[in-house]
PDB file of N, CA and C in Angstrom:
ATOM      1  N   UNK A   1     -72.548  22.560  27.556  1.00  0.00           N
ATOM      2  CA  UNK A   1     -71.383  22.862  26.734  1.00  0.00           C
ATOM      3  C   UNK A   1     -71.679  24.106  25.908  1.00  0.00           C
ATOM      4  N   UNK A   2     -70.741  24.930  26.047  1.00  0.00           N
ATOM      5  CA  UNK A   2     -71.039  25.862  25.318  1.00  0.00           C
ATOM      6  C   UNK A   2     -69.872  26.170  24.186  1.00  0.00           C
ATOM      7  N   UNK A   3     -70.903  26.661  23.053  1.00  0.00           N
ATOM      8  CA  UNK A   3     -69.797  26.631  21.709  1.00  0.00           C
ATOM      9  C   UNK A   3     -68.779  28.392  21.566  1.00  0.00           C
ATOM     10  N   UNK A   4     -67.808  28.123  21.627  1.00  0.00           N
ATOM     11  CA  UNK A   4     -67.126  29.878  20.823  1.00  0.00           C
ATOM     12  C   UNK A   4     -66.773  29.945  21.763  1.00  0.00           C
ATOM     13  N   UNK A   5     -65.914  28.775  22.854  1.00  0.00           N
ATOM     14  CA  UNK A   5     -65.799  29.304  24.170  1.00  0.00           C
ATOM     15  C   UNK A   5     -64.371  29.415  24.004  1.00  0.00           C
ATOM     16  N   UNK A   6     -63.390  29.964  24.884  1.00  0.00           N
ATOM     17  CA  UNK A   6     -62.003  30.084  24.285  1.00  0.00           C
ATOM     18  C   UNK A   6     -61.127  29.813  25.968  1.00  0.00           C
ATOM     19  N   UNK A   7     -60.346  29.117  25.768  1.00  0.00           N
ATOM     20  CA  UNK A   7     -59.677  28.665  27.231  1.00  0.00           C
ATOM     21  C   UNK A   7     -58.644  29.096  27.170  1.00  0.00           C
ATOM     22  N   UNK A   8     -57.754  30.022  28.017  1.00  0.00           N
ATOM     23  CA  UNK A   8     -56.524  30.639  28.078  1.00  0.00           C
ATOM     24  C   UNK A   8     -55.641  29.384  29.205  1.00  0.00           C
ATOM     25  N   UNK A   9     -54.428  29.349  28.567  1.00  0.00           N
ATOM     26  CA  UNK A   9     -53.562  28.249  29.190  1.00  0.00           C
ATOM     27  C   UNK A   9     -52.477  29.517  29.571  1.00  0.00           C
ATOM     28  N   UNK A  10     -52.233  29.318  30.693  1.00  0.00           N
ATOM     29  CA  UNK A  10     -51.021  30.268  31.489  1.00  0.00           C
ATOM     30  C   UNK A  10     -49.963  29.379  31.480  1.00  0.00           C
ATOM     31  N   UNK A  11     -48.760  29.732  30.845  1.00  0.00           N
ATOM     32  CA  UNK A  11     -48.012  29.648  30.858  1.00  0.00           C
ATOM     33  C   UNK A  11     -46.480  29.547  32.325  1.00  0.00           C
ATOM     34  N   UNK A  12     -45.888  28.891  32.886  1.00  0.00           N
ATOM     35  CA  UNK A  12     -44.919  29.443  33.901  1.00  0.00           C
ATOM     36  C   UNK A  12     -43.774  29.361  33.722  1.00  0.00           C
ATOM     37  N   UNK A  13     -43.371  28.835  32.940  1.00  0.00           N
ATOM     38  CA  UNK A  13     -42.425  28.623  32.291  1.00  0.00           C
ATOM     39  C   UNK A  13     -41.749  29.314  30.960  1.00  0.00           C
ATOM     40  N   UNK A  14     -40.632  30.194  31.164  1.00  0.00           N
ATOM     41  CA  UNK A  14     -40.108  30.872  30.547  1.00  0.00           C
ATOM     42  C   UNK A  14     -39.058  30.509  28.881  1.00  0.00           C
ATOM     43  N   UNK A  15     -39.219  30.705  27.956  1.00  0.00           N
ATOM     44  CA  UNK A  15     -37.987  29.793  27.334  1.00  0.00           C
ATOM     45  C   UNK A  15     -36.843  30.757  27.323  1.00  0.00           C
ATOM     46  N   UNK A  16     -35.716  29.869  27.539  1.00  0.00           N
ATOM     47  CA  UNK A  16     -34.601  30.965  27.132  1.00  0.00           C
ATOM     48  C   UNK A  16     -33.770  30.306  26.245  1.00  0.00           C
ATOM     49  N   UNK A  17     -33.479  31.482  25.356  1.00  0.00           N
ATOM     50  CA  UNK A  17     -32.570  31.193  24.514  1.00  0.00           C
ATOM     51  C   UNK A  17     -31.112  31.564  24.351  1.00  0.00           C
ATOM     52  N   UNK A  18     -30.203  30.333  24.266  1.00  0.00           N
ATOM     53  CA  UNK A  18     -28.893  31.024  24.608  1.00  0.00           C
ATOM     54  C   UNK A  18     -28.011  31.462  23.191  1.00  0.00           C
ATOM     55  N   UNK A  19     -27.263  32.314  23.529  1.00  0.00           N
ATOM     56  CA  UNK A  19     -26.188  32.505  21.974  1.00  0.00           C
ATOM     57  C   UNK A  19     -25.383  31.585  22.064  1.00  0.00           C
ATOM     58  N   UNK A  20     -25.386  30.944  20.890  1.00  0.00           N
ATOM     59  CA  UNK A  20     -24.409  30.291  20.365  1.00  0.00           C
ATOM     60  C   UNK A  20     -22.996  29.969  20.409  1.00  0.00           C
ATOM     61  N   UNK A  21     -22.045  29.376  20.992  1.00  0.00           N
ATOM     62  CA  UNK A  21     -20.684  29.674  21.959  1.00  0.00           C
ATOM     63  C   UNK A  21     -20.065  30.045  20.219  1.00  0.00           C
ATOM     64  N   UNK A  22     -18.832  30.465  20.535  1.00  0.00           N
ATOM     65  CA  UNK A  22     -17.963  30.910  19.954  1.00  0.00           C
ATOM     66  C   UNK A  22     -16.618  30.166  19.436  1.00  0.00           C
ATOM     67  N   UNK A  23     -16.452  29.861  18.330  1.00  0.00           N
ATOM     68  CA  UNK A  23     -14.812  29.169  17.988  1.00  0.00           C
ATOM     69  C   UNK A  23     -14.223  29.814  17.054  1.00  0.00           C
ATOM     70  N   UNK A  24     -12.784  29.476  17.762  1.00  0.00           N
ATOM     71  CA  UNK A  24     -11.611  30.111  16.423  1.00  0.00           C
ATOM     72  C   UNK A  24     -11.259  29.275  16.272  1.00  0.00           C
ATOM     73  N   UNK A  25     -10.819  29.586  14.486  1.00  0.00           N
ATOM     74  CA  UNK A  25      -9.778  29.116  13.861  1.00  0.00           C
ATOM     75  C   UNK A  25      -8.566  29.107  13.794  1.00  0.00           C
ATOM     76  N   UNK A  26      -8.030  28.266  14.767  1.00  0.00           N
ATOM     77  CA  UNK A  26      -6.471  28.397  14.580  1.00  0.00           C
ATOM     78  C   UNK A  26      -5.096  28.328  13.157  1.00  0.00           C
ATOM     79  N   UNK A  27      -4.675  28.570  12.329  1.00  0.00           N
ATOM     80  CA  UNK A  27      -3.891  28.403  11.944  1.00  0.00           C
ATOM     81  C   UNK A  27      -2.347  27.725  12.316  1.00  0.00           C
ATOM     82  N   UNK A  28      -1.637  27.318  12.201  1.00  0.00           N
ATOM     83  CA  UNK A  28       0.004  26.454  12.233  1.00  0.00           C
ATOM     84  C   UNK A  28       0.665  27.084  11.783  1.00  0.00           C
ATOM     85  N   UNK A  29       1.996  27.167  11.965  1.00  0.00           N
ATOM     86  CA  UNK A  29       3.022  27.427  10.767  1.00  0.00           C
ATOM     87  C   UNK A  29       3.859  25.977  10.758  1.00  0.00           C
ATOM     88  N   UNK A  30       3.984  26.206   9.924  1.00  0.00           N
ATOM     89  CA  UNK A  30       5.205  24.818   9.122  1.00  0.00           C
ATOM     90  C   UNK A  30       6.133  25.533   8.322  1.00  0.00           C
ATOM     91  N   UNK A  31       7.181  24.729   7.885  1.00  0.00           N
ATOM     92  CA  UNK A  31       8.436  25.029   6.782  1.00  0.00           C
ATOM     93  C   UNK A  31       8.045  24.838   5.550  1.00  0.00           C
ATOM     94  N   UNK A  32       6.766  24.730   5.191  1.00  0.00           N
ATOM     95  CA  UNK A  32       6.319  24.521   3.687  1.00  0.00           C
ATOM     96  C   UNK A  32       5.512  25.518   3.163  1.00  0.00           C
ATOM     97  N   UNK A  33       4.783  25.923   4.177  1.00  0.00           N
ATOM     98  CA  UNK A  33       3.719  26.475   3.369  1.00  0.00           C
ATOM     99  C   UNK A  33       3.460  27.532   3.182  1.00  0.00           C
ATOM    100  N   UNK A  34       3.591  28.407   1.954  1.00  0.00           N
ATOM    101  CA  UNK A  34       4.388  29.983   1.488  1.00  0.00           C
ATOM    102  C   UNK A  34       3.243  30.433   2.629  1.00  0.00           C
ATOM    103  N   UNK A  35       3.928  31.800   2.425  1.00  0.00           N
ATOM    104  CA  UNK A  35       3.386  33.349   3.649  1.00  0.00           C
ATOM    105  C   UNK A  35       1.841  33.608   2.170  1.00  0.00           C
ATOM    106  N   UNK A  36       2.887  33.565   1.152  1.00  0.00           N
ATOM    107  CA  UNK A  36       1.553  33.988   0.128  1.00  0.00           C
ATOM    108  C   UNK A  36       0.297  33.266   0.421  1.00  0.00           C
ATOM    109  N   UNK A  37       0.715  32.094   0.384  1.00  0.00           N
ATOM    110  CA  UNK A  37      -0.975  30.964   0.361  1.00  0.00           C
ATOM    111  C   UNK A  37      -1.588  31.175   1.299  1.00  0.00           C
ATOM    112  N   UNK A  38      -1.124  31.361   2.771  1.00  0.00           N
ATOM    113  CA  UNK A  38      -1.927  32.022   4.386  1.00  0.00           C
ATOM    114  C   UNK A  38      -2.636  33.202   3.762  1.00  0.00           C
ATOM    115  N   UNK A  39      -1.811  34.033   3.044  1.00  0.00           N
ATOM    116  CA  UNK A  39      -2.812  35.538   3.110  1.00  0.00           C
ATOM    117  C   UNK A  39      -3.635  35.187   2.150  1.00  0.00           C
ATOM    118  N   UNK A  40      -3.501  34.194   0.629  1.00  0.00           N
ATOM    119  CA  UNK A  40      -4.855  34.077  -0.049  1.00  0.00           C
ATOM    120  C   UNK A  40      -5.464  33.476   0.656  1.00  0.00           C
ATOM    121  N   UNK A  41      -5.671  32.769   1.273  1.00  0.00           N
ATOM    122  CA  UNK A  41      -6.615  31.942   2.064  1.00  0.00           C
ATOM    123  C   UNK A  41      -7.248  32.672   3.304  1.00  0.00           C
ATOM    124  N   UNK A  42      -6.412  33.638   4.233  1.00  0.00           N
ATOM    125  CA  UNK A  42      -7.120  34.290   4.695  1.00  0.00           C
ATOM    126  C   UNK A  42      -7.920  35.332   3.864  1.00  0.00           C
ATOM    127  N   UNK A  43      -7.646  35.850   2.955  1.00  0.00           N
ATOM    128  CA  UNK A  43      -8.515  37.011   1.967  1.00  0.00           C
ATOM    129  C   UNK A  43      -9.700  36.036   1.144  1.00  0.00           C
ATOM    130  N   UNK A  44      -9.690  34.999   1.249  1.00  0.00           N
ATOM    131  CA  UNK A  44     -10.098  34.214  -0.205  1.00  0.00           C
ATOM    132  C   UNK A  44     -11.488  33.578   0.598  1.00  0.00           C
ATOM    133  N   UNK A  45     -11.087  33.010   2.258  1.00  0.00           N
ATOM    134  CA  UNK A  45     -12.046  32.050   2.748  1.00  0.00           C
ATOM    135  C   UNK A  45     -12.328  32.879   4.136  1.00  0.00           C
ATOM    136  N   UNK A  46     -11.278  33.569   4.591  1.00  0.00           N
ATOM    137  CA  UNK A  46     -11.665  34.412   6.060  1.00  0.00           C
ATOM    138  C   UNK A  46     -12.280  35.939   5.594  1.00  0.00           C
ATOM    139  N   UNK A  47     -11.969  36.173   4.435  1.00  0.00           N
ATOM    140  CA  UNK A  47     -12.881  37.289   4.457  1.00  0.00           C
ATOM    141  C   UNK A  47     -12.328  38.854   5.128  1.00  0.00           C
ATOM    142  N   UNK A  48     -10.686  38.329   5.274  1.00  0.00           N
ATOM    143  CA  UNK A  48      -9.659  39.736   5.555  1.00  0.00           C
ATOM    144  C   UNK A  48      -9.327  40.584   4.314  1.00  0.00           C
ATOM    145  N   UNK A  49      -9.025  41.871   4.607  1.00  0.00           N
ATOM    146  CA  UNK A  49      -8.730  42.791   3.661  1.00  0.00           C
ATOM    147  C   UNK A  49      -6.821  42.267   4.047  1.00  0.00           C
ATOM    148  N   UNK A  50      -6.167  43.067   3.078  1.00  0.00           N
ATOM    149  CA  UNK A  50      -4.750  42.802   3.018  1.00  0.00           C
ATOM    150  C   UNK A  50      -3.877  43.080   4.460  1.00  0.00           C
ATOM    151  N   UNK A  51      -4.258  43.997   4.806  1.00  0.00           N
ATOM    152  CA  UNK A  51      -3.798  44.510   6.371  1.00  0.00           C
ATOM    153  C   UNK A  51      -4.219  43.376   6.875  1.00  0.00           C
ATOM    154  N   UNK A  52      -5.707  43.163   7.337  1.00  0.00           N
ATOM    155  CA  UNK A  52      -5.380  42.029   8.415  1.00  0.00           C
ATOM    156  C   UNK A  52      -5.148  40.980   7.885  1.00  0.00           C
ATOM    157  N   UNK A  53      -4.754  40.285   6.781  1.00  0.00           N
ATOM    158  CA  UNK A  53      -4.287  39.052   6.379  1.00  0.00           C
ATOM    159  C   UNK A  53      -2.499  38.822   6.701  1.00  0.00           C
ATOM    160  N   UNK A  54      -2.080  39.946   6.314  1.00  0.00           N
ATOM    161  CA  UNK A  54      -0.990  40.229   6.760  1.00  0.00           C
ATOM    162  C   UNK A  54      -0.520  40.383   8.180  1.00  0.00           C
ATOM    163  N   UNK A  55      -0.616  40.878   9.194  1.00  0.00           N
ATOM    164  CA  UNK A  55      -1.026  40.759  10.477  1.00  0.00           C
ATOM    165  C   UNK A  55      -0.881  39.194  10.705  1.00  0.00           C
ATOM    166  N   UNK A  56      -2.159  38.433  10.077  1.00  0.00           N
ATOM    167  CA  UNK A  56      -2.105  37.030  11.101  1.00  0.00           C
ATOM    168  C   UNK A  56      -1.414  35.909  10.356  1.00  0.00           C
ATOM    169  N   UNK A  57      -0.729  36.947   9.365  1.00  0.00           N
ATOM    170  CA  UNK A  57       0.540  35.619   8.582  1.00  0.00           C
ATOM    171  C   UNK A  57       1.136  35.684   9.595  1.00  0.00           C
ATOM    172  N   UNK A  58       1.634  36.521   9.710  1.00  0.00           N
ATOM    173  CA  UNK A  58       3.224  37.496  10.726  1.00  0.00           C
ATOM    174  C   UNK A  58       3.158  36.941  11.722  1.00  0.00           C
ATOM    175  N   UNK A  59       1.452  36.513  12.817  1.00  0.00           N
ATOM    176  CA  UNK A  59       1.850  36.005  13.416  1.00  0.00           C
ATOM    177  C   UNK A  59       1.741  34.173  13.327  1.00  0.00           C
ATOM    178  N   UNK A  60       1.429  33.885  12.641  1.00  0.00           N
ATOM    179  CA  UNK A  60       1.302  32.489  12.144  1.00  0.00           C
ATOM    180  C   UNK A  60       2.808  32.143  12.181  1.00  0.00           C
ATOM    181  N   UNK A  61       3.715  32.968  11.011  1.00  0.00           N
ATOM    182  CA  UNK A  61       5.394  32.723  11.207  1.00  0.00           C
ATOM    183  C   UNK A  61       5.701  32.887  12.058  1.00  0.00           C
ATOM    184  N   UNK A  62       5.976  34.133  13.148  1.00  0.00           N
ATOM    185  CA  UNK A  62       6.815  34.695  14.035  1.00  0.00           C
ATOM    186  C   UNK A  62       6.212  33.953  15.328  1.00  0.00           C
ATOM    187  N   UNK A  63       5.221  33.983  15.556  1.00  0.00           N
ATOM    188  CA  UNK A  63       5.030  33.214  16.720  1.00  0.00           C
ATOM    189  C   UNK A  63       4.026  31.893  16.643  1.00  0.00           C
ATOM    190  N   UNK A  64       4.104  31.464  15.901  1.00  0.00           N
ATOM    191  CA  UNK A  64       4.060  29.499  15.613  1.00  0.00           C
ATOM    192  C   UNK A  64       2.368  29.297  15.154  1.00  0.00           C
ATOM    193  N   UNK A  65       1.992  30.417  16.001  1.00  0.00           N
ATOM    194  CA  UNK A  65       0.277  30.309  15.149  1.00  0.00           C
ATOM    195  C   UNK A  65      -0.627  31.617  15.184  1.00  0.00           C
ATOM    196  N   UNK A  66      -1.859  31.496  14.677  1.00  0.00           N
ATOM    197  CA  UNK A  66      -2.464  32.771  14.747  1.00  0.00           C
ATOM    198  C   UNK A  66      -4.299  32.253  14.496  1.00  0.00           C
ATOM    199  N   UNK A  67      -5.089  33.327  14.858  1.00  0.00           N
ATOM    200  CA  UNK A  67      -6.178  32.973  14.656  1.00  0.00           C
ATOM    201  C   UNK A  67      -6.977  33.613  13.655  1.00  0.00           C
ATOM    202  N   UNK A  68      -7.070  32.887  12.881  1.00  0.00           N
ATOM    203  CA  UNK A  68      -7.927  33.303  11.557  1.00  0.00           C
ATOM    204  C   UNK A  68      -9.583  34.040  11.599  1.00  0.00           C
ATOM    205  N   UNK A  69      -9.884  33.708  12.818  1.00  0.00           N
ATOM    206  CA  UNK A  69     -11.252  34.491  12.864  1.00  0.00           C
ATOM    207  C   UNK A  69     -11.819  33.837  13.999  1.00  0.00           C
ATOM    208  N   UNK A  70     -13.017  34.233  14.387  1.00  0.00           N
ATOM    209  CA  UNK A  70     -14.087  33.459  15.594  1.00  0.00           C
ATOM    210  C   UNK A  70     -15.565  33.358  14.983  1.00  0.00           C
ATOM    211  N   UNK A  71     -15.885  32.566  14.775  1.00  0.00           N
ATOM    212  CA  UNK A  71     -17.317  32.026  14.258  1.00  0.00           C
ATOM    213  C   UNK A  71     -18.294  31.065  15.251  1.00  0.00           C
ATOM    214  N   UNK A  72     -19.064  31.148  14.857  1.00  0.00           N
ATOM    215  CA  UNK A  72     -20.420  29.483  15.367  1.00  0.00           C
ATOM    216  C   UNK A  72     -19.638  28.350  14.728  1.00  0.00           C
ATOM    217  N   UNK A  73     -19.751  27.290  15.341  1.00  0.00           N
ATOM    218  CA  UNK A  73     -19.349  26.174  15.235  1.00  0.00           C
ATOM    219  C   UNK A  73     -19.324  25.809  13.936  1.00  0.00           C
ATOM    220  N   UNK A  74     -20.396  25.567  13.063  1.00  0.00           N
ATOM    221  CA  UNK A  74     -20.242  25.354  11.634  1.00  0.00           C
ATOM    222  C   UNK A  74     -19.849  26.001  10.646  1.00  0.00           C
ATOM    223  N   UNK A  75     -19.745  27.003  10.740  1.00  0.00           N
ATOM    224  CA  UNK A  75     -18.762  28.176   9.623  1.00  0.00           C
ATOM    225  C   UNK A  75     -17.499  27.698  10.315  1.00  0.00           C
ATOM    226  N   UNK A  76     -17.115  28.137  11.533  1.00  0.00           N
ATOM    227  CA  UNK A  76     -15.523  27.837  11.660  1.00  0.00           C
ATOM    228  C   UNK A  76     -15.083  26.439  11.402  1.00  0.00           C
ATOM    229  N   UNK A  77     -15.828  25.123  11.099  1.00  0.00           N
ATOM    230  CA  UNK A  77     -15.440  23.808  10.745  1.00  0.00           C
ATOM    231  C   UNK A  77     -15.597  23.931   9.605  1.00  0.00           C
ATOM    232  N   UNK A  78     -16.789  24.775   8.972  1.00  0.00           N
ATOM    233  CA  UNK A  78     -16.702  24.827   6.943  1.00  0.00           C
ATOM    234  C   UNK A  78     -15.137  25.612   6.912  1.00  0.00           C
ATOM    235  N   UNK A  79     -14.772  26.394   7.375  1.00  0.00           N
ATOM    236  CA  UNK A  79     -13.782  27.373   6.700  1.00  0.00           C
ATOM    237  C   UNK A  79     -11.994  26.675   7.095  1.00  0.00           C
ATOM    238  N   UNK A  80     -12.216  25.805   8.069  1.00  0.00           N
ATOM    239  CA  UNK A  80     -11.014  25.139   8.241  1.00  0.00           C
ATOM    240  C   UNK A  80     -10.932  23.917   7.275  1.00  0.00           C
ATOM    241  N   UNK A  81     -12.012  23.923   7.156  1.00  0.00           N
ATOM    242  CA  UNK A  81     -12.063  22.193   6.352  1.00  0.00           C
ATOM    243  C   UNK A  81     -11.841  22.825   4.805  1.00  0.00           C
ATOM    244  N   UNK A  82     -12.431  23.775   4.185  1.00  0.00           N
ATOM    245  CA  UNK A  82     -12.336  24.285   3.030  1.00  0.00           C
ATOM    246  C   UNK A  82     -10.821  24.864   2.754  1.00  0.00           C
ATOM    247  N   UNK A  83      -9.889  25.739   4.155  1.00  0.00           N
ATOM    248  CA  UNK A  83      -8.801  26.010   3.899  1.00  0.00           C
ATOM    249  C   UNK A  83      -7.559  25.225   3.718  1.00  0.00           C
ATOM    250  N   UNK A  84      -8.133  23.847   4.469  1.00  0.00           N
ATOM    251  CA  UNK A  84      -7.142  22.405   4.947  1.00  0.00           C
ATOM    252  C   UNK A  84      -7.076  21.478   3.560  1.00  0.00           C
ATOM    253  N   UNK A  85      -8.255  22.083   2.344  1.00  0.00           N
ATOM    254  CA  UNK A  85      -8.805  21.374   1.240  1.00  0.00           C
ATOM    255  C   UNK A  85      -7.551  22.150   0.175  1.00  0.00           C
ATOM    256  N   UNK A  86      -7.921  23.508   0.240  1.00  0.00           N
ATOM    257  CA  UNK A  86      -7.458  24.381  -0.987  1.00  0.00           C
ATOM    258  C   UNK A  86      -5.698  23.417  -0.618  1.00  0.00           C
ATOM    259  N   UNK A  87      -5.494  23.407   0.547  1.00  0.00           N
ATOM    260  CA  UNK A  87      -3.925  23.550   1.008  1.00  0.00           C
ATOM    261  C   UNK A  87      -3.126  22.002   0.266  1.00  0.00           C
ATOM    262  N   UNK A  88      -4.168  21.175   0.695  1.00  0.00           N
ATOM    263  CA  UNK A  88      -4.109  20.035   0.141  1.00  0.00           C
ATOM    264  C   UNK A  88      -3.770  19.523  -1.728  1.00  0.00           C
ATOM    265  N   UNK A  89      -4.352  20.077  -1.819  1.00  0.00           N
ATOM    266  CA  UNK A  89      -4.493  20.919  -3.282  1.00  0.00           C
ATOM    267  C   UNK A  89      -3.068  21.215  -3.921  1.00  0.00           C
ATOM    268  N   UNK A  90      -2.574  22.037  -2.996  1.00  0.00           N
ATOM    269  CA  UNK A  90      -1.247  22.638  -3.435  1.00  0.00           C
ATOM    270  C   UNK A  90      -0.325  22.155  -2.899  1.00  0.00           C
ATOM    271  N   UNK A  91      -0.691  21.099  -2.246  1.00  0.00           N
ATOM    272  CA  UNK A  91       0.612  19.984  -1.689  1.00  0.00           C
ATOM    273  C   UNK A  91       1.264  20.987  -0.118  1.00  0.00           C
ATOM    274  N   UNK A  92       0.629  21.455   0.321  1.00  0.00           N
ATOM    275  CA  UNK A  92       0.853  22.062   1.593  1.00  0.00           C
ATOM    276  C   UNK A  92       0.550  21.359   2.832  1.00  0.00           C
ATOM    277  N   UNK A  93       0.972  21.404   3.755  1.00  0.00           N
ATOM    278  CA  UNK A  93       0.541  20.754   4.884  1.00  0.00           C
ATOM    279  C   UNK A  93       0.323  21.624   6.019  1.00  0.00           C
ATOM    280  N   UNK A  94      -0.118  22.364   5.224  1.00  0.00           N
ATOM    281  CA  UNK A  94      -1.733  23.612   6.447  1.00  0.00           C
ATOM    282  C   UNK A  94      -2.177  23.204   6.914  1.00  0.00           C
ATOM    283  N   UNK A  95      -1.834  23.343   8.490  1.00  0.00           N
ATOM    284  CA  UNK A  95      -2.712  23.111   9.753  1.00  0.00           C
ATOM    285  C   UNK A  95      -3.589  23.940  10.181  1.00  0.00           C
ATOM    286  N   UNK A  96      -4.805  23.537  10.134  1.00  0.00           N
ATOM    287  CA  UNK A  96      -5.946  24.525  10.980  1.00  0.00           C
ATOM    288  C   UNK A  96      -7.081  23.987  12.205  1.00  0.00           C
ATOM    289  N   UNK A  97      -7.128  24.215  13.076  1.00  0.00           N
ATOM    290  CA  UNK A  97      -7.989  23.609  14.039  1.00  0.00           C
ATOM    291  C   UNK A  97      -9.441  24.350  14.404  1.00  0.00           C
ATOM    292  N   UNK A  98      -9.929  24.114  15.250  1.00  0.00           N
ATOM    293  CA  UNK A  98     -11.249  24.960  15.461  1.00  0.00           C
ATOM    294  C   UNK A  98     -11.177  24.485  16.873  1.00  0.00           C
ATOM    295  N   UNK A  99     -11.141  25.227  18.071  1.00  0.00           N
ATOM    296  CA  UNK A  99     -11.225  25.661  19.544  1.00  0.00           C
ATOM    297  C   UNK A  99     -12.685  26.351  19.776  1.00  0.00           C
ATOM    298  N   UNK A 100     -12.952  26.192  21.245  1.00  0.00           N
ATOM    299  CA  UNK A 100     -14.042  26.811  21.722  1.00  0.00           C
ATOM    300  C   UNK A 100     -13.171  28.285  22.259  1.00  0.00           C
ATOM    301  N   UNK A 101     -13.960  29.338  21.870  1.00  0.00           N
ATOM    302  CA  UNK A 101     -13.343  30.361  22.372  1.00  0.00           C
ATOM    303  C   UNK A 101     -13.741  30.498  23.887  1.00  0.00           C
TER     304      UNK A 101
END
């Protein structure tokens, strides 16, 4: 036996690592819930400047929904659950979902 001896293990096996899939946040429109409260909430929790908050009101009203952003799975369930909270709050009945993109 010899001491200070050092054994190299070869490896064949590669790891791979995949990215993370992708989800949006869908938004709803309903008959309740002001155009104002969509754009604070998109500026407040999505992190839009006024242009694009505006944009995905417009289409939230005009065409029945819109997507608030695309995230990793747990930001887009924190930010629907936090926007579905504020809405709650104000007696709104803000719909938001989270899809695999």
């Amino acid at each position: 036996m010899s001491v200070g001896t050092i054994t190299k293990v070869k490896s064949e096996g590669k790891i791979k690592i995949k990215k993370p899939k992708d989800y949006k946040v869908i938004m709803y429109n309903d008959d309740y819930t002001t155009m104002e409260f969509v754009i604070h909430v998109l500026m407040s929790i999505f992190n839009k400047n006024i242009v694009e908050a505006e944009k995905i009101m417009l289409d939230v009203h005009e065409k029945g929904i819109g997507v608030a952003g695309i995230y990793s799975y747990d930001i887009a369930v924190t930010k629907a659950t936090t926007a579905m909270s504020l809405a709650k709050e104000q007696d709104f009945p803000f719909k938001l979902t989270v899809e695999e993109v």
